[in-house]
C-alpha atoms as a PDB file:
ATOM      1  CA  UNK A   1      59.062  81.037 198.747  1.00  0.00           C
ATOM      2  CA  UNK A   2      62.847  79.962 199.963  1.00  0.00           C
ATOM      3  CA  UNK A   3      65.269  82.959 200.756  1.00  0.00           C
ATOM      4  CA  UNK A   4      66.568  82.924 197.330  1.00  0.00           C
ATOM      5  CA  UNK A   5      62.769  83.941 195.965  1.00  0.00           C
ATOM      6  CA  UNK A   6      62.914  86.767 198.125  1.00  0.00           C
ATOM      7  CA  UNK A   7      65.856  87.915 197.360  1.00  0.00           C
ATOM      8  CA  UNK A   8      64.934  88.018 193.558  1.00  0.00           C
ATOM      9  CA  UNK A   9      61.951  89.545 194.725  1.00  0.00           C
ATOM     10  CA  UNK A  10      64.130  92.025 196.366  1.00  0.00           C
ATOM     11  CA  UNK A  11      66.426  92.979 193.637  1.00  0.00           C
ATOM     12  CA  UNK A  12      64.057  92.978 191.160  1.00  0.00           C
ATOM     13  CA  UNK A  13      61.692  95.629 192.683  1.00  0.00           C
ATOM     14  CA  UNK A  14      64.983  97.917 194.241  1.00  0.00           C
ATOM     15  CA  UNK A  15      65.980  97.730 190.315  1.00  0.00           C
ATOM     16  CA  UNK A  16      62.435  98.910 189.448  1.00  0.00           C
ATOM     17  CA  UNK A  17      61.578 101.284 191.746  1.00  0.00           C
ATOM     18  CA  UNK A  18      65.158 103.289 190.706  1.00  0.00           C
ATOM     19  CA  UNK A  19      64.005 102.670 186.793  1.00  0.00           C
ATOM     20  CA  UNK A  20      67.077 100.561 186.125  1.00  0.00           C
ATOM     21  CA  UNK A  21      67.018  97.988 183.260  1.00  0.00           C
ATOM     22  CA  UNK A  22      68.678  95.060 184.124  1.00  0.00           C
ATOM     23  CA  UNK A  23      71.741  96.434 181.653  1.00  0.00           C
ATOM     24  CA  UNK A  24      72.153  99.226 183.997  1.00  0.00           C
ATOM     25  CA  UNK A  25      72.169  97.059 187.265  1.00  0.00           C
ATOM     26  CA  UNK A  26      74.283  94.833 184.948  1.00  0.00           C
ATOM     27  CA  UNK A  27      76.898  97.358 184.442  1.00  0.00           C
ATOM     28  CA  UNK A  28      76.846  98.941 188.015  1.00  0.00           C
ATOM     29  CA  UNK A  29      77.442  95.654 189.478  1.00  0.00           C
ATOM     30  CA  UNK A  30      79.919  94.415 186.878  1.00  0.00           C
ATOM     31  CA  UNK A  31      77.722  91.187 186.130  1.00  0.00           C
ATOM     32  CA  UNK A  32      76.496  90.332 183.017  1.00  0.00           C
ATOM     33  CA  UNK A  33      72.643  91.012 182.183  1.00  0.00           C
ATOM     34  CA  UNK A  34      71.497  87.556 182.091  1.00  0.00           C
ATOM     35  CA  UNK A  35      72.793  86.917 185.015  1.00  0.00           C
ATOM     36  CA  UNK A  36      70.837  88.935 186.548  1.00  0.00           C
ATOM     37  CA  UNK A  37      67.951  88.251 184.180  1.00  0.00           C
ATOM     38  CA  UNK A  38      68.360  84.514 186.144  1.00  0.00           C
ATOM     39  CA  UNK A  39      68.616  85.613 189.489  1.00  0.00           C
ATOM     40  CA  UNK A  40      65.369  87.739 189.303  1.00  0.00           C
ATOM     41  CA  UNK A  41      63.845  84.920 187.631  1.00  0.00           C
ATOM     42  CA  UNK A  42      64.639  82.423 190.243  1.00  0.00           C
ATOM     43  CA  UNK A  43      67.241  80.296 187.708  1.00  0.00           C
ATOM     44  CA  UNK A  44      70.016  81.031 190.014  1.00  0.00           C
ATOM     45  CA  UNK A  45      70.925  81.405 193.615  1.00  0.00           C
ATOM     46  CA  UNK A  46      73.479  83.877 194.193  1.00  0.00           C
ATOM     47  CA  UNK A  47      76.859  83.219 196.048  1.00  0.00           C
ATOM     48  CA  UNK A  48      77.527  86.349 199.299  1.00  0.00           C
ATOM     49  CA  UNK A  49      80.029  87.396 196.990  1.00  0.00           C
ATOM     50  CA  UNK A  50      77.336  88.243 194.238  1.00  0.00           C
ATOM     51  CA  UNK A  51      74.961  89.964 196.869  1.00  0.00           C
ATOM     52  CA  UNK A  52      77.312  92.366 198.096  1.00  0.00           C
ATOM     53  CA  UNK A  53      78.384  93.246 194.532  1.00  0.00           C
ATOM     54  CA  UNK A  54      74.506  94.232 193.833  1.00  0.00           C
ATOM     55  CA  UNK A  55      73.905  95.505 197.485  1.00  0.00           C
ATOM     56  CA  UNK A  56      76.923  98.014 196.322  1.00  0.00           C
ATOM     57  CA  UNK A  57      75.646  98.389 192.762  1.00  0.00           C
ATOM     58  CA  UNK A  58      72.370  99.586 194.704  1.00  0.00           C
ATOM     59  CA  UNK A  59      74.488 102.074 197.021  1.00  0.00           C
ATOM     60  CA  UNK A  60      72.997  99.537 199.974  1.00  0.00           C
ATOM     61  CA  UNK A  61      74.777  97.557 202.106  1.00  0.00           C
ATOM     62  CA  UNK A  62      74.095  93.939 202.355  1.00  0.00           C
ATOM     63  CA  UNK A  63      72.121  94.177 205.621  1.00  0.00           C
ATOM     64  CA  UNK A  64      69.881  96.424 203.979  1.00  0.00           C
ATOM     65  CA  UNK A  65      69.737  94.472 200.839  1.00  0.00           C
ATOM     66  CA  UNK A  66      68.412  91.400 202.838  1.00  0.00           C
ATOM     67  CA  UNK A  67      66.055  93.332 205.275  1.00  0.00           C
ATOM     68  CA  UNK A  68      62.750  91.898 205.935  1.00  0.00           C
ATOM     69  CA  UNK A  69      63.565  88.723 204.125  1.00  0.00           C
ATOM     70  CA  UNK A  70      63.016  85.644 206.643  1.00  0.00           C
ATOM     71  CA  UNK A  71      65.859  83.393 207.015  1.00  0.00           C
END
């Protein structure tokens, strides 16, 4: 799995294990739904710009958000 994978991974299971729906990660990080429907899926790979947006729709910073993830 690439970095991007594991990322997805990431935000995926932070989303779960806070009981989000993707509509409310969606609307805390001012992206749209599918969008984040495709990065969880894989479908996209998300700019720096995009991960800090989540990593402070998470309350997380960016560090945090890509902790443990092998570069």
């Amino acid at each position: 799995m690439d970095v991007y994978g594991h990322l997805a991974t990431k935000i995926r299971k932070l989303r779960s294990d806070r009981q989000w729906s993707q509509e409310e990660l969606a609307y805390r990080t001012d992206l749209h739904r599918t969008y984040i429907s495709h990065i969880e899926n894989g479908k996209r790979e998300i700019s720096v710009e995009t991960m800090c947006k989540i990593a402070k729709g998470f309350d997380i910073t960016p560090s945090e958000l890509m902790q443990d993830i092998q570069l």
